[in-house]
Protein backbone atom coordinates (compact mmCIF):
# COMPACT_ATOMS: atom_id res chain seq x y z
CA UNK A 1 -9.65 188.01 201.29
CA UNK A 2 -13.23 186.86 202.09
CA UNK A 3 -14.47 185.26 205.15
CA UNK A 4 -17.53 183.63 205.90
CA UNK A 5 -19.10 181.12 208.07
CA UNK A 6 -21.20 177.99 207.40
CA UNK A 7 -23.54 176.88 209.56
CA UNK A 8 -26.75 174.36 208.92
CA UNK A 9 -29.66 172.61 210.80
CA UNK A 10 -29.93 174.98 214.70
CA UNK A 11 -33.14 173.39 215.43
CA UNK A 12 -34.02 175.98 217.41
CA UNK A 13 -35.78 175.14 220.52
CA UNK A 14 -35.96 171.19 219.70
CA UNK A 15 -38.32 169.46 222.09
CA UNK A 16 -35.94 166.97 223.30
CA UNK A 17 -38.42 164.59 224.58
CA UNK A 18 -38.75 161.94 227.38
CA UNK A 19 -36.03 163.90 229.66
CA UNK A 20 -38.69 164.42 231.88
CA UNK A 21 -38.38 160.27 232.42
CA UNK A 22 -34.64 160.81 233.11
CA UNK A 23 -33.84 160.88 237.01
CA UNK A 24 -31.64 164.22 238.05
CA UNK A 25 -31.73 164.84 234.15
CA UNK A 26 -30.48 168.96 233.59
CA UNK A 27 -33.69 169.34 231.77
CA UNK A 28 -33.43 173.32 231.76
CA UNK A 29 -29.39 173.07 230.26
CA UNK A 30 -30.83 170.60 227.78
CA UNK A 31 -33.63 172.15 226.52
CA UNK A 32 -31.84 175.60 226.83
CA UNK A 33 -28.72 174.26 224.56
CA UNK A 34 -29.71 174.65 220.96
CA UNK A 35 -30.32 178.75 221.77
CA UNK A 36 -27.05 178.57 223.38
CA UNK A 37 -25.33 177.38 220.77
CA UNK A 38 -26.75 179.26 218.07
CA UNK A 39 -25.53 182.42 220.45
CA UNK A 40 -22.45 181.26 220.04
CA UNK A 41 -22.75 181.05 216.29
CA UNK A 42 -23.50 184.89 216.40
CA UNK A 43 -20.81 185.07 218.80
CA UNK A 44 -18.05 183.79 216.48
CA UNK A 45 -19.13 185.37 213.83
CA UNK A 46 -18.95 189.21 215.40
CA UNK A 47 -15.46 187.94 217.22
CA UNK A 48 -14.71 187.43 213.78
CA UNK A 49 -15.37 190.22 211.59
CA UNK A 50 -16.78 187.70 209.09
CA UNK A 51 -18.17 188.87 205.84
CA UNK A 52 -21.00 186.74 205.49
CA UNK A 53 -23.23 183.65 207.21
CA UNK A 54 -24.95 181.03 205.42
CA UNK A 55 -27.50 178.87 207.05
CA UNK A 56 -28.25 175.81 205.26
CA UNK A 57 -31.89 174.36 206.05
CA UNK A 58 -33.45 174.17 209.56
CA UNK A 59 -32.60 176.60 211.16
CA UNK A 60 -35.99 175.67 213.40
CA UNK A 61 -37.27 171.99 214.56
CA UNK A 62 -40.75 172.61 212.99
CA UNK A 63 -43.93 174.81 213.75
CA UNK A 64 -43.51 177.39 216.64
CA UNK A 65 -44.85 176.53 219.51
CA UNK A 66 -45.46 180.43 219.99
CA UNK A 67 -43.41 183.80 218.91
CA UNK A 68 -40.72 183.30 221.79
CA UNK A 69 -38.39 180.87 218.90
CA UNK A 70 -39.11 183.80 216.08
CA UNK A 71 -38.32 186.52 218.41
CA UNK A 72 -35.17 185.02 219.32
CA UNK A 73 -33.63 184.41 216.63
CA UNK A 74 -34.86 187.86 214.92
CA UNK A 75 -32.52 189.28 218.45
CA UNK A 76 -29.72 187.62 217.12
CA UNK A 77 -29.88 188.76 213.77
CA UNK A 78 -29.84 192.02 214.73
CA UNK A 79 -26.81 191.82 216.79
CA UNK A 80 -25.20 190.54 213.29
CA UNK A 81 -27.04 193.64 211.31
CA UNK A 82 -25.57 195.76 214.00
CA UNK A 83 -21.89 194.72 212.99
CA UNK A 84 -22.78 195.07 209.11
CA UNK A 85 -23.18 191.18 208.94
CA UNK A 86 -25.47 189.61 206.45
CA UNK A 87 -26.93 186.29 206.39
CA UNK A 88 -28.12 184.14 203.75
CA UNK A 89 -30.43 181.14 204.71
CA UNK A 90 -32.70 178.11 202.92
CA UNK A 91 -35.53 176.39 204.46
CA UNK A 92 -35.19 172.73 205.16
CA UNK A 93 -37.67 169.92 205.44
CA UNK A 94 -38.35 171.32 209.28
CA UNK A 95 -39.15 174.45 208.27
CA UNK A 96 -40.59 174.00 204.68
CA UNK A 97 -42.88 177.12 203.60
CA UNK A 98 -45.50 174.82 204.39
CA UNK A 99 -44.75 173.79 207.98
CA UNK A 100 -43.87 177.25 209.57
CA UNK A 101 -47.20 179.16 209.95
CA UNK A 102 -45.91 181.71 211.86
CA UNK A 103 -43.68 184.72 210.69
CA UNK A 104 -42.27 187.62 212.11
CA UNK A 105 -40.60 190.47 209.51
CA UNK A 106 -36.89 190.16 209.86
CA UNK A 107 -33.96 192.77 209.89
CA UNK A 108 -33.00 193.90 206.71
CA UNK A 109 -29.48 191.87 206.83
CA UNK A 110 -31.30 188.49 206.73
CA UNK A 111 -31.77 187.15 203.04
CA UNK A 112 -33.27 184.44 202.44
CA UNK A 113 -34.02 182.09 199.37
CA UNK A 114 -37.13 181.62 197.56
CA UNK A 115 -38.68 177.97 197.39
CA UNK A 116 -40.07 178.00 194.20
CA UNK A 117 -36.79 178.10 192.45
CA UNK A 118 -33.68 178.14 192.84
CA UNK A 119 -32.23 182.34 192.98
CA UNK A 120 -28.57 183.92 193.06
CA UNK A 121 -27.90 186.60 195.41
CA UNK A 122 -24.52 188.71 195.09
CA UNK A 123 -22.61 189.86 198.52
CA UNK A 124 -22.66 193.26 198.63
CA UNK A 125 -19.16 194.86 198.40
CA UNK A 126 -17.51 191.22 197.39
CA UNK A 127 -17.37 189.61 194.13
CA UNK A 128 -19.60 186.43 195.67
CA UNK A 129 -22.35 185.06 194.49
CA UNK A 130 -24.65 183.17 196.53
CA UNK A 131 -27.40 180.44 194.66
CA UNK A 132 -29.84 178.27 196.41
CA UNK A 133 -33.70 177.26 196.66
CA UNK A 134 -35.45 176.48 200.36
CA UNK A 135 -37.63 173.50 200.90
CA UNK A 136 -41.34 174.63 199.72
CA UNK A 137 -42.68 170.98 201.69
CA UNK A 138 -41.24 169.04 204.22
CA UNK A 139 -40.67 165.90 201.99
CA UNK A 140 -38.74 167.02 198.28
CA UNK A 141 -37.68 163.84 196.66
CA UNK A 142 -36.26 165.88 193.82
CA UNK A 143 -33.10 166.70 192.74
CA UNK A 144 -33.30 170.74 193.25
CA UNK A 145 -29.38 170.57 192.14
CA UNK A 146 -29.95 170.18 188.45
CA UNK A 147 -32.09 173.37 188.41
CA UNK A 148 -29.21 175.43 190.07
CA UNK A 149 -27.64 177.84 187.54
CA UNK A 150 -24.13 177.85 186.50
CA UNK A 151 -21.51 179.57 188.28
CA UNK A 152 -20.96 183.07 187.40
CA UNK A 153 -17.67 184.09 185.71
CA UNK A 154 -14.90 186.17 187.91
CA UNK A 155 -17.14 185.28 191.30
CA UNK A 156 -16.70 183.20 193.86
CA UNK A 157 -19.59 180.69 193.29
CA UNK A 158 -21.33 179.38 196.82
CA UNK A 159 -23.98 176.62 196.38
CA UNK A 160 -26.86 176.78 199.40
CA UNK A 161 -28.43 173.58 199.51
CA UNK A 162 -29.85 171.22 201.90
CA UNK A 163 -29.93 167.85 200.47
CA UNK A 164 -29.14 164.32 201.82
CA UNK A 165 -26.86 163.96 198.73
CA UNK A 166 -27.02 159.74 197.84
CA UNK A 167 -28.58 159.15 201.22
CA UNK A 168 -26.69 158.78 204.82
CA UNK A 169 -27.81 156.54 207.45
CA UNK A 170 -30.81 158.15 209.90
CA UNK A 171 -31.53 160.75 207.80
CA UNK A 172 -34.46 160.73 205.24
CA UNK A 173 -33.65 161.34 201.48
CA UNK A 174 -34.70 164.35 200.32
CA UNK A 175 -33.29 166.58 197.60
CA UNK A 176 -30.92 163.61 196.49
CA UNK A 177 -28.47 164.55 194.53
CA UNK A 178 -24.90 163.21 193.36
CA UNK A 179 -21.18 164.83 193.94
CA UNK A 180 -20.65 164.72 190.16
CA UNK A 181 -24.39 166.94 190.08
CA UNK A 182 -22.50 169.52 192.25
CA UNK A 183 -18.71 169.44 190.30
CA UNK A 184 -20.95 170.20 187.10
CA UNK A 185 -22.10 173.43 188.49
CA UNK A 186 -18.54 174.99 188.68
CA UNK A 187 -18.66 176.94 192.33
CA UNK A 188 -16.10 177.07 194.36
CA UNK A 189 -18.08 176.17 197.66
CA UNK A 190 -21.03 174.22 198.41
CA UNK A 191 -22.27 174.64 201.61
CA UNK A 192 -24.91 171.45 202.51
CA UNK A 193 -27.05 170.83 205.44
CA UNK A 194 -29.45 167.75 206.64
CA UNK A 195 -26.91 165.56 207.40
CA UNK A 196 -26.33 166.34 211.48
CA UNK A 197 -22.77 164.75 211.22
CA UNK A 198 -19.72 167.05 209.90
CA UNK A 199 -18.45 165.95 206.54
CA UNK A 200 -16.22 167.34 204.03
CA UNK A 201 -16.70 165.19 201.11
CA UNK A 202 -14.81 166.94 198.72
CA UNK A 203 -12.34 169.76 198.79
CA UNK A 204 -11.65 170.59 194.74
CA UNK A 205 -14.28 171.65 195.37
CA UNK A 206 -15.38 172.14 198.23
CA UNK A 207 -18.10 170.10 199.59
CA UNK A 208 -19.15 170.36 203.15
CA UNK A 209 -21.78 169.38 205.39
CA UNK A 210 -21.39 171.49 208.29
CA UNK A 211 -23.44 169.01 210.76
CA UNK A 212 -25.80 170.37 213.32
CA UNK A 213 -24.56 173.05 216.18
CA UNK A 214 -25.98 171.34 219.01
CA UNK A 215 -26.58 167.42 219.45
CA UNK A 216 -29.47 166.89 220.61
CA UNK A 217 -29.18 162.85 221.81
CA UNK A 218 -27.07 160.37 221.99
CA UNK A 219 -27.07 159.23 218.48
CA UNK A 220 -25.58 162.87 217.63
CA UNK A 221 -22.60 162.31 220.06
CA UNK A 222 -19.49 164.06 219.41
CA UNK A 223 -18.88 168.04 218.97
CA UNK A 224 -20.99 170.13 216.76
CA UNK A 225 -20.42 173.65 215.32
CA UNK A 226 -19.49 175.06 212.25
CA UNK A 227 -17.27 176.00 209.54
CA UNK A 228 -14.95 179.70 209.44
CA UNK A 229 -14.43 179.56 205.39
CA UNK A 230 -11.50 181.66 204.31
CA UNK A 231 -11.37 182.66 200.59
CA UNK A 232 -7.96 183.99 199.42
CA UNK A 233 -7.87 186.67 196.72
CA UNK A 234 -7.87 184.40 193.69
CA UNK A 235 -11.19 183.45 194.60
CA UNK A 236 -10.21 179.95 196.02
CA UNK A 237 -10.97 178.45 198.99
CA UNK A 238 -7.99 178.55 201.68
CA UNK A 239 -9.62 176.91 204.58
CA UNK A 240 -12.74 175.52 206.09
CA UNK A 241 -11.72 175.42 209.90
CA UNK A 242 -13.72 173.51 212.21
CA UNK A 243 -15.13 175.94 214.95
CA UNK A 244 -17.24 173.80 217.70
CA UNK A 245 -20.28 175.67 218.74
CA UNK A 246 -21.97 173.09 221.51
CA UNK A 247 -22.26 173.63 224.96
CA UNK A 248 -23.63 169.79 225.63
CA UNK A 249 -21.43 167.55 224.33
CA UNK A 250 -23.07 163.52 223.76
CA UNK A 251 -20.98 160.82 224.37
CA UNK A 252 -21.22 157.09 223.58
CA UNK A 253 -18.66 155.95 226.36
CA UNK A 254 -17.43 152.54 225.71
CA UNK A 255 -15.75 151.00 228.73
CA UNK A 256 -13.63 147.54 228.17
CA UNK A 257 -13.97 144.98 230.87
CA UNK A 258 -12.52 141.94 229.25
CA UNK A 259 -11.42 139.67 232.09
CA UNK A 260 -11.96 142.01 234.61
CA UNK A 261 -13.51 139.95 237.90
CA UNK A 262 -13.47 143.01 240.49
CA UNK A 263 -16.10 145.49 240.86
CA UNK A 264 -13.11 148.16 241.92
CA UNK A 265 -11.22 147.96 238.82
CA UNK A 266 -14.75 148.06 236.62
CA UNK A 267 -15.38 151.15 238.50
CA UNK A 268 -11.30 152.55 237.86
CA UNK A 269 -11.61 151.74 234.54
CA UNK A 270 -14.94 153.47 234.25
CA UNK A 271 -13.49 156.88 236.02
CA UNK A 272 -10.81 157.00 233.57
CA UNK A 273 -13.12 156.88 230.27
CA UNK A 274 -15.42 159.52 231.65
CA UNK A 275 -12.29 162.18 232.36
CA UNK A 276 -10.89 161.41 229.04
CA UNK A 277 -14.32 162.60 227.73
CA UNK A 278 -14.75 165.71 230.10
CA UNK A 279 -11.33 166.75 229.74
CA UNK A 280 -12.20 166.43 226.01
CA UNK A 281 -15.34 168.46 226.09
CA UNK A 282 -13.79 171.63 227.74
CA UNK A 283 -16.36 172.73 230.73
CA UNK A 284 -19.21 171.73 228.37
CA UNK A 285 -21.75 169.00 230.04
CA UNK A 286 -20.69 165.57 228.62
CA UNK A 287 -24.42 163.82 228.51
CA UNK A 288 -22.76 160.75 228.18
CA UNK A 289 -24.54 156.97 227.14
CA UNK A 290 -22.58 154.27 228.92
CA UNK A 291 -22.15 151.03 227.10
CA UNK A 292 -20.28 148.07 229.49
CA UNK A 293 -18.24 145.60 226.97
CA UNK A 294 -16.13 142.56 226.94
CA UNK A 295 -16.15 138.97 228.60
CA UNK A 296 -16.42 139.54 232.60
CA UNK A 297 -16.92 137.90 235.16
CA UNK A 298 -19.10 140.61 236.47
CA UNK A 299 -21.41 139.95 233.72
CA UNK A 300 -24.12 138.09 235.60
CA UNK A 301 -24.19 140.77 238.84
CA UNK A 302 -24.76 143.66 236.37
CA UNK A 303 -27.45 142.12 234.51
CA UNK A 304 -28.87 141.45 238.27
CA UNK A 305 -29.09 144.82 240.31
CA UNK A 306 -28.55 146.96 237.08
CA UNK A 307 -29.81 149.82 239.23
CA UNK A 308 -26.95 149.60 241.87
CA UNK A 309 -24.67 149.51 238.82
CA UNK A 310 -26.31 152.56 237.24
CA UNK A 311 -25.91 154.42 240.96
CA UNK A 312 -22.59 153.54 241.32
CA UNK A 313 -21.68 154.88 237.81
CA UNK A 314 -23.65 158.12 238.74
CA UNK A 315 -21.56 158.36 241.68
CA UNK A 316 -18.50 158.51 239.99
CA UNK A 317 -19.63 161.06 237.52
CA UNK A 318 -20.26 163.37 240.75
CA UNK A 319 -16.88 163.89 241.52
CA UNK A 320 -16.27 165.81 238.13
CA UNK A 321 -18.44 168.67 239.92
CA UNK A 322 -21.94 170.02 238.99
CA UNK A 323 -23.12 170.24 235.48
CA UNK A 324 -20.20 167.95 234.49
CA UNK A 325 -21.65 165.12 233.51
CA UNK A 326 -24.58 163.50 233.14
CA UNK A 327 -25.12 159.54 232.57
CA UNK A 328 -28.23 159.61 230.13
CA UNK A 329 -28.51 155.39 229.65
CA UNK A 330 -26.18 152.48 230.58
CA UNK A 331 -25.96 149.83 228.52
CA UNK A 332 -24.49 146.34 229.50
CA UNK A 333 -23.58 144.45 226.55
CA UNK A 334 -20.97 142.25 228.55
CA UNK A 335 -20.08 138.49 227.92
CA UNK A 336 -20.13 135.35 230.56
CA UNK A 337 -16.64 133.96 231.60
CA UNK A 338 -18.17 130.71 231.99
CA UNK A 339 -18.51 127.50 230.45
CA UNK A 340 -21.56 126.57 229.17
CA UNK A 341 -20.50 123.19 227.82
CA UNK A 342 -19.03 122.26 231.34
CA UNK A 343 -22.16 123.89 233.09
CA UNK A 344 -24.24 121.22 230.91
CA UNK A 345 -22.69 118.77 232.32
CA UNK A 346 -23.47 119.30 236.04
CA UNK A 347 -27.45 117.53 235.77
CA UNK A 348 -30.03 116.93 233.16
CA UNK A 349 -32.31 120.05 234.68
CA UNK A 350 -29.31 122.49 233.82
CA UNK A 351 -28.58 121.15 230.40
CA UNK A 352 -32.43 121.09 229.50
CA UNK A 353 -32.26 124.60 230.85
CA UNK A 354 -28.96 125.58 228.51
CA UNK A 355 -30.70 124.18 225.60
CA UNK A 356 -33.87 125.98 225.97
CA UNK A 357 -31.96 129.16 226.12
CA UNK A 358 -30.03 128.34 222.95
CA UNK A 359 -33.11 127.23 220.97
CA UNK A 360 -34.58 130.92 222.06
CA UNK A 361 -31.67 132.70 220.93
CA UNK A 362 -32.59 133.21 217.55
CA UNK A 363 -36.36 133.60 218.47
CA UNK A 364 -38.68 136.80 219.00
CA UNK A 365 -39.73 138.23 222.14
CA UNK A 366 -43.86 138.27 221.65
CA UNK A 367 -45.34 140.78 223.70
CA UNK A 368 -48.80 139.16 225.68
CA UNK A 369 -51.72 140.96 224.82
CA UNK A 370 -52.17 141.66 228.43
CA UNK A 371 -49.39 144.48 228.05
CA UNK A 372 -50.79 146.44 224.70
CA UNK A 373 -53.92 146.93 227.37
CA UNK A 374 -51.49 148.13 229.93
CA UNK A 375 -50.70 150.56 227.80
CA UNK A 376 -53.73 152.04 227.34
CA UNK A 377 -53.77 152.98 230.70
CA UNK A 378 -50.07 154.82 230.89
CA UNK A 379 -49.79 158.73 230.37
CA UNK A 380 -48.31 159.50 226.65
CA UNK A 381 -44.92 160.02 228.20
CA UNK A 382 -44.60 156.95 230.39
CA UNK A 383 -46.18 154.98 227.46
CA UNK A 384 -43.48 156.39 224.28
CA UNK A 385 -40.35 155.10 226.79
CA UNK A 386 -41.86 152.06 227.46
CA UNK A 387 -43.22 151.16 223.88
CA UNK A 388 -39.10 152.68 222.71
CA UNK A 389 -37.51 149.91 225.12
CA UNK A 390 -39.85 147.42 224.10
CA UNK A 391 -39.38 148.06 220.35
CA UNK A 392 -38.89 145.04 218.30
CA UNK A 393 -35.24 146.37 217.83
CA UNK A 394 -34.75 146.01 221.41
CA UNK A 395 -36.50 143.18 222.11
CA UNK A 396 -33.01 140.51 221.28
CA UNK A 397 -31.46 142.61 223.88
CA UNK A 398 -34.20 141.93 226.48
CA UNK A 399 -33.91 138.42 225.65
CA UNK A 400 -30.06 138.49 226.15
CA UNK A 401 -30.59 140.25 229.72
CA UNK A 402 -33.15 137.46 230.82
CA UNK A 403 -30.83 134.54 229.79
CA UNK A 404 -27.51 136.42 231.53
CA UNK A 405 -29.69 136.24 234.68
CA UNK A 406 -30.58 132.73 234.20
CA UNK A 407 -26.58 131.80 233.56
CA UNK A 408 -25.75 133.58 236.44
CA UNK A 409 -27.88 131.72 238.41
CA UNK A 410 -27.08 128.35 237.06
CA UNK A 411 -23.10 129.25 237.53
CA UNK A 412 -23.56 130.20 241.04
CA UNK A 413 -24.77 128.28 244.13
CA UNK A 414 -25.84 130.77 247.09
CA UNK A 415 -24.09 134.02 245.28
CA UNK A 416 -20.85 131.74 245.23
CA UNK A 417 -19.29 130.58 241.86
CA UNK A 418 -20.21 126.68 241.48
């Protein structure tokens, strides 16, 4: 029996910018959290007794900001060289031959692939073999799986490759390659990386994008980790068990307040979402994005002191304790109970009003050239979070919020429904 673990795209020591922006943000547990979780990779793997690790692409965000990333990860290798572990790693298109500029020699368990062409490399003292090419630049809009060779007879064939197969969404293409590309090679395991979210896309054979070990936002929600591969002695693949290997666990919490006209039972319904998710996470840090939804008749007072609501939220997310959760964004993307044709009816001013809003609907917020000067003026970091909200993406959104306001106000007389 042979066991071995996949694991693909660390990022050690991501940036994770703009937390910095991010009131009572856990900057140091955020920033800290891909090192963690690679620790835990090593971890698992000792706790083990694994044969083997493969690392498929990126295992670092990019350039070192100084030796500190190298020298860490060189510490954990040789916690794995000390337990007669070996590990078998690509580069990726963050840490292409040509972006990484500084090197540090590492322990002599640590193979990894050449980027000129694709190499095989047998596992001593198992009948595996081991093929796969690293990145040589950052961008390879080639198909490096044709070049791979054939799978060697009475071995268990592994494919190392990190490739964005026929393209996923938020992910550049690089190395794009087809499922029937892989089948034709004849291994028993490919082990892919690029794509952050865990896939199997095939298991005869086995096809499987580990995903990244830590999210690093909110558009990586969900848990991260890795795969513990078990190879029975017929040289087949037995199982590919999910392992999680996060210790900050994103969440997109939707909360459903469909005809809900009470700020209590927003808030009750609210508390229950967020311990779902931190009973789900298991004493990891749920860095959770709040999204309100449904038709509410609390609609127009959280589009008016959005603050209060976000404080309120925050309060709640206290009484799960310290380092339990943290509320990274709310998002209202609530409905009016109201009716607009009746509200037209009321006077001329407020159906002149309720038509201007619906002609705008459709429209584009234009930015005044007053506020491109403004932000010449900002510091970089205050400037990328406002230009990010202001995006042309966002910008329907803004308009929604400014025409919830005006509804609100038009259904209400002195903060009392009309």
């Amino acid at each position: 029996m042979i066991r071995f673990i996949h694991a693909a795209d660390p990022h050690l020591d991501s940036p994770l910018q703009g937390l910095e922006l991010h009131e009572g943000a856990p900057v140091g547990l955020l920033r800290g959290a891909t090192r963690r979780a690679f620790g835990n990779l090593v971890d698992l793997a000792i706790e083990e007794a694994v044969d083997f690790v493969v690392i498929a692409g990126d295992l670092y965000d990019g350039d070192w900001k100084d030796y500190s990333t190298g020298l860490f990860f060189r510490g954990q290798m040789v916690r794995l060289q000390a337990k007669g572990i070996p590990v078998y790693l690509i580069a990726g298109n963050h840490d292409a031959a040509s972006v990484i500029s500084k090197k540090l020699g590492l322990p002599e368990n640590v193979h990894v692939f050449s980027t000129r062409t694709a190499e095989s490399m047998e596992v001593a003292g198992h009948p595996v073999v081991i093929h796969g090419r690293g990145f040589p630049h950052r961008a390879v809009p080639e198909n490096l799986a044709k070049d791979y060779p054939s799978a060697v007879p009475g071995r268990f064939n592994l494919g190392l490759l990190h490739t964005s197969l026929t393209g996923r969404p938020g992910h550049d293409t690089y190395a794009p390659c087809s499922e029937q590309d892989l089948r034709a090679k004849g291994y028993g395991y490919w082990a892919l990386g690029h794509i952050h979210q865990p896939e199997i896309i095939s298991e005869d054979p086995w096809i499987v994008f580990a995903g990244n070990c830590q999210g690093r936002h909110a558009r990586e929600a969900g848990p991260r980790g890795c795969r513990l591969v078990t190879v029975n002695d017929a040289l087949e693949v037995e199982s590919a068990d999910w392992q999680p290997l996060d210790v900050v666990r994103w969440q997109v919490l939707e909360v459903e307040l469909t005809g809900v006209e009470e700020e209590s039972e927003a808030l009750r319904r609210f508390s229950e979402r967020l311990g779902q998710a931190v009973a789900a996470a298991e004493g990891r840090l749920v860095a959770a994005r709040i999204v309100l939804k449904g038709a509410t008749g609390l609609h127009g007072a959280l589009h008016r002191d959005p603050q209060r609501w976000r404080a309120e939220l925050t309060a709640r997310a206290q009484d799960h304790g310290e380092d339990a959760v943290w509320i990274e964004r709310v998002r209202i993307e609530t409905t009016p109970l109201y009716d607009l044709e009746e509200l037209a009816e009321r006077d001329d001013l407020t159906r002149v009003v309720l038509d201007s809003l619906a002609q705008a609907k459709g429209g584009a917020l234009t930015l005044p050239p007053e506020i491109g000067e403004l932000f010449d003026i900002l510091p970089s970091e205050v400037r990328a979070a406002v230009e990010a909200d202001l995006d042309e993406a966002r910008r329907p959104a803004i308009l929604d919020e400014v025409r919830s306001i005006i509804l609100d106000a038009l259904a209400t007389k002195g903060g009392h429904a009309a």
